[in-house]
Protein backbone atom coordinates (compact mmCIF):
# COMPACT_ATOMS: atom_id res chain seq x y z
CA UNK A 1 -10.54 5.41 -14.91
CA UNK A 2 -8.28 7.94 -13.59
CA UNK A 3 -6.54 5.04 -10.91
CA UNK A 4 -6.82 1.36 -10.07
CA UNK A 5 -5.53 -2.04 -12.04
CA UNK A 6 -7.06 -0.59 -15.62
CA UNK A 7 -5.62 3.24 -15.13
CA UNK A 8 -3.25 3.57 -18.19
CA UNK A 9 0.36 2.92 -17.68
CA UNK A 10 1.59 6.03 -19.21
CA UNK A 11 5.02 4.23 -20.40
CA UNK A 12 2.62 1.49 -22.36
CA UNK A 13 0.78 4.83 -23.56
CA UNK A 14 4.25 6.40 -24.54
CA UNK A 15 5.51 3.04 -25.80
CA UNK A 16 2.26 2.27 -27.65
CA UNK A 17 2.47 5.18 -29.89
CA UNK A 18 6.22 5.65 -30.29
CA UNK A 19 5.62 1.96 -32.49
CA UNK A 20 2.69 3.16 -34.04
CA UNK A 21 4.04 6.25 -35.04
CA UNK A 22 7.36 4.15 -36.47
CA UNK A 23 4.95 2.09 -38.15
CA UNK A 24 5.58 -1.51 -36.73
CA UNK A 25 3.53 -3.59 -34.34
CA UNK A 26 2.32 -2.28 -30.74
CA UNK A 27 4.04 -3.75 -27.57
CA UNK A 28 2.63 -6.22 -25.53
CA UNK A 29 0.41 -3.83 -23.09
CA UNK A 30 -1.02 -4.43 -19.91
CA UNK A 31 -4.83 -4.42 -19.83
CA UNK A 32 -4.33 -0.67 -18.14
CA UNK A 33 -3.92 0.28 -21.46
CA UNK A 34 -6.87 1.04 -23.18
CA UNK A 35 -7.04 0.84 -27.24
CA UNK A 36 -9.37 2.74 -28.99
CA UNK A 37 -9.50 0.66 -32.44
CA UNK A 38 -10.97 -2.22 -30.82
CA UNK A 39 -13.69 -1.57 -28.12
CA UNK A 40 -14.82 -5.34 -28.59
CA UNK A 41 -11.18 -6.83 -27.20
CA UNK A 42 -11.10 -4.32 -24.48
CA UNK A 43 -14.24 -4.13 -23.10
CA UNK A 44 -13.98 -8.33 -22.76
CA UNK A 45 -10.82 -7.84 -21.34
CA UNK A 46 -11.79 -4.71 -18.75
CA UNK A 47 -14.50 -6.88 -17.81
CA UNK A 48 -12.32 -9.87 -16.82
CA UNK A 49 -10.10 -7.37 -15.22
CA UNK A 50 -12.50 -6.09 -13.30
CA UNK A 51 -13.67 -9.66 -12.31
CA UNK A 52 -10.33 -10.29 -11.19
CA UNK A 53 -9.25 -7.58 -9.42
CA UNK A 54 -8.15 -9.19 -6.04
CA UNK A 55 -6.35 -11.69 -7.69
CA UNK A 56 -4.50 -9.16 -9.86
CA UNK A 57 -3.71 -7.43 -6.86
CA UNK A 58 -2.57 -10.05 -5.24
CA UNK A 59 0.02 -11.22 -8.15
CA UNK A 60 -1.98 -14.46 -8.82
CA UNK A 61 -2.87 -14.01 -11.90
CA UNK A 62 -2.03 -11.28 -14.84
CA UNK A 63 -4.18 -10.13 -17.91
CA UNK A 64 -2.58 -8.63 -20.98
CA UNK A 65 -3.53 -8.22 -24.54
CA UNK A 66 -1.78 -8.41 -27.30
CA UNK A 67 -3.21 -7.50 -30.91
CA UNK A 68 -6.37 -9.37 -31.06
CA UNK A 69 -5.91 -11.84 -28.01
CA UNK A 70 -6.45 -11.54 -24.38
CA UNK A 71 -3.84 -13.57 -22.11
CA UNK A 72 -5.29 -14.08 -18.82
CA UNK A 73 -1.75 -15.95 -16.36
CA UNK A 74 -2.95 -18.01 -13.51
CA UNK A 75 -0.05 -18.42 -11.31
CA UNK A 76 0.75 -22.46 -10.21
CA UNK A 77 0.76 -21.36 -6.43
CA UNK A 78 -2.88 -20.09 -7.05
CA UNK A 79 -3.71 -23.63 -8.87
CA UNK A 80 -2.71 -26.73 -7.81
CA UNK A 81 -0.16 -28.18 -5.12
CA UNK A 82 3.35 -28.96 -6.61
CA UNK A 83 3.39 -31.69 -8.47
CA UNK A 84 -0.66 -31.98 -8.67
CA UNK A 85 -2.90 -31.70 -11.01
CA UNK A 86 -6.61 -31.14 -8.87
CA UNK A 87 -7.56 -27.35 -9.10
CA UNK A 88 -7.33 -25.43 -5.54
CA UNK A 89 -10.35 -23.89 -3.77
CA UNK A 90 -8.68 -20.53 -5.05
CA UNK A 91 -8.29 -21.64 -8.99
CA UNK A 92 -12.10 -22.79 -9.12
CA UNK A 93 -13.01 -19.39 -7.49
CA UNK A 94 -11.13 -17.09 -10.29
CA UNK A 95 -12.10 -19.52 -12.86
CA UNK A 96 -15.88 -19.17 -11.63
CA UNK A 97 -15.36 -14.88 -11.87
CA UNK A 98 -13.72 -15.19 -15.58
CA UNK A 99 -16.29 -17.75 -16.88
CA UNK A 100 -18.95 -15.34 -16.10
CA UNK A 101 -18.08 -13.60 -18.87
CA UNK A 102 -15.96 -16.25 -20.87
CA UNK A 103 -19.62 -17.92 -21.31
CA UNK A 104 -20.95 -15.08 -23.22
CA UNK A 105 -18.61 -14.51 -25.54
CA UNK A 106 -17.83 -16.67 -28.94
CA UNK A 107 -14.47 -17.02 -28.83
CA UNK A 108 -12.01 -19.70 -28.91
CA UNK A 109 -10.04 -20.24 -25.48
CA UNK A 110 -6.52 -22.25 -25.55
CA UNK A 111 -5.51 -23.18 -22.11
CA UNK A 112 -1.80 -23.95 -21.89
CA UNK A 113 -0.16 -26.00 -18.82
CA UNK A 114 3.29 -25.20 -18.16
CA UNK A 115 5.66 -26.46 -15.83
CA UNK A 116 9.52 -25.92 -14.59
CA UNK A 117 12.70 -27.90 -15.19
CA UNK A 118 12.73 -30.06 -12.07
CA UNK A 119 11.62 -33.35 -12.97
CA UNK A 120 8.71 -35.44 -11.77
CA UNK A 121 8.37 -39.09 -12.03
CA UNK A 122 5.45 -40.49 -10.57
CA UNK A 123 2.77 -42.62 -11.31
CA UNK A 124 0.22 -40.53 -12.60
CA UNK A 125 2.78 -37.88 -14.05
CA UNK A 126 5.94 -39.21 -15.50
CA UNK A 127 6.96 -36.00 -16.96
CA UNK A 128 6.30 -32.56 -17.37
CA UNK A 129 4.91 -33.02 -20.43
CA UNK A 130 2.19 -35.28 -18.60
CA UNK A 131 1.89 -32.89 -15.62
CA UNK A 132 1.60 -29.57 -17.72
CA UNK A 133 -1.52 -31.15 -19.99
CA UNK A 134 -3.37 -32.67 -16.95
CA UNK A 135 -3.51 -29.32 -15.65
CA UNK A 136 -4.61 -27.55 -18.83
CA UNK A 137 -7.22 -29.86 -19.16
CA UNK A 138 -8.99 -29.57 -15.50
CA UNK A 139 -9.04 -25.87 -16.64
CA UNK A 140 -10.99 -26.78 -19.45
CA UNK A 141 -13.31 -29.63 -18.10
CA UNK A 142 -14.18 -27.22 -15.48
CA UNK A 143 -15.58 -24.40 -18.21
CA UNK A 144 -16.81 -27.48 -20.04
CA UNK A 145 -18.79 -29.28 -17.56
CA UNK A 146 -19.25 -26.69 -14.50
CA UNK A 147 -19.35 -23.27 -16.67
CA UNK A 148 -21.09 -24.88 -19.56
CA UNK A 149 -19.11 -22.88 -22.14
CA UNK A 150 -19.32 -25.13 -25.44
CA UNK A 151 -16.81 -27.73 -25.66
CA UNK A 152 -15.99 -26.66 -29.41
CA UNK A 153 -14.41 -23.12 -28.07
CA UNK A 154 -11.86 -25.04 -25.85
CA UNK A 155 -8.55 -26.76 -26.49
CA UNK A 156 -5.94 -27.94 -24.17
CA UNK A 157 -1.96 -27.92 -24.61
CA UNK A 158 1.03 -29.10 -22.10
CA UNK A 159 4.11 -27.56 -22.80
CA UNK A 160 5.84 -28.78 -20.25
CA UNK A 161 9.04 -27.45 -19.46
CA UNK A 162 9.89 -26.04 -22.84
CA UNK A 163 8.15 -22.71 -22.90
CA UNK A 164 9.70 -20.69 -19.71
CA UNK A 165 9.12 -16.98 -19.30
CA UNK A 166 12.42 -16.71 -17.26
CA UNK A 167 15.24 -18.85 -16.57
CA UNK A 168 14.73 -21.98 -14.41
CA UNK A 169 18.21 -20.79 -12.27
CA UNK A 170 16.34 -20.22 -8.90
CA UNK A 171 13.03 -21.38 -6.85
CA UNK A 172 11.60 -17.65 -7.80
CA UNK A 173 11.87 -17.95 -11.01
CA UNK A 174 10.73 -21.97 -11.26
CA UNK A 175 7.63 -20.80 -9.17
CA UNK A 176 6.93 -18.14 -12.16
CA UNK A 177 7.45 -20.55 -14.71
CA UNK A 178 4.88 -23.24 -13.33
CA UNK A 179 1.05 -21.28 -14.63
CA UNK A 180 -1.67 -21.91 -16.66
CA UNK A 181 -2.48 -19.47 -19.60
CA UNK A 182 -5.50 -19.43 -21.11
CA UNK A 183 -5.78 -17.66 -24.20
CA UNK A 184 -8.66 -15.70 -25.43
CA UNK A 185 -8.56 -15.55 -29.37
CA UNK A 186 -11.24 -12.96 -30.75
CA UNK A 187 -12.10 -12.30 -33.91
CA UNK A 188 -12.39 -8.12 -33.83
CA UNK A 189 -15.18 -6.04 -33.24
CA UNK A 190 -17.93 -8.88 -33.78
CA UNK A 191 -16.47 -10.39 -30.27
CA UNK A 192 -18.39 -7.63 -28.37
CA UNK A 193 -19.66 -9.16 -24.76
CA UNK A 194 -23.20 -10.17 -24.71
């Protein structure tokens, strides 16, 4: 694809093969990139991508992969209200896209909640810690019970506060730090889409 949200980033190209050609790992690369030693991984991914492509557009959500995973970011103000839990109209409509082809795959899918560093205290959330889980796991009851994908390929995990991607200092950076990840492990090649 010569343009558009999978178009290769030629500094991920460059970047790519300066550390293969030094012989250590790859970079993280965004799913513009496009690997030729794993068609399986990327053609999952490109199809997610391609899924998603308003949403990526819009900065609400960002795929990457990274050796033999797929990392699909849902932003928080995409998800859920501050300090909620219930998934918004807009979450169950990107989750509906990506479990269209979640369900036909075999892999395992992690979903991690995450939150910032300004505490909540309430009744149903007492923490982060409480917070961050609830919403990983109305991500997964809703590929569970509304996407039928097997129960067995899903796990949940809160993190909390205590995995940010950038410094808590500012409301920006809080708002970045407040997603969901869900993590697509494959297994190689044998992970083709059905």
């Amino acid at each position: 694809l010569p343009d558009g949200p999978l178009a290769p980033k030629h500094s991920d190209t460059a970047a790519t093969r300066d550390a293969e050609a030094a012989g250590g790992p790859a970079p993280e690369v965004d799913m513009g990139e496009r690997f030729s030693k794993d068609g399986g991984t990327t053609r999952i991914a490109d199809e997610i991508s391609i899924s998603l492509q308003d949403y990526i557009a819009d900065e609400l959500l960002s795929i990457n992969q990274v050796g033999d995973r797929i990392e699909i970011e849902m932003k928080a103000k995409m998800l859920f209200s501050s300090g909620e839990a219930r998934l918004s109209q807009d979450a169950l409509r990107a989750l509906r896209e990506m479990s269209k082809t979640l369900v036909r795959i075999s892999s395992h899918l992690q979903i991690e909640g995450h939150t910032d560093n300004v505490p909540i205290a309430t009744a149903a959330f007492p923490s982060n810690w409480e917070l961050s889980v609830a919403r990983a796991v109305n991500v997964v009851k809703y590929f569970a019970e509304v996407s039928n994908i097997h129960p067995q390929r899903l796990s949940a995990v809160g993190y909390g506060e205590s995995r940010p991607v950038v410094a808590n200092d500012t409301l920006p950076n809080r708002a970045k730090n407040r997603r969901v990840e869900i993590l697509l492990i494959t297994e190689g090649k044998e992970q083709n889409v059905k």
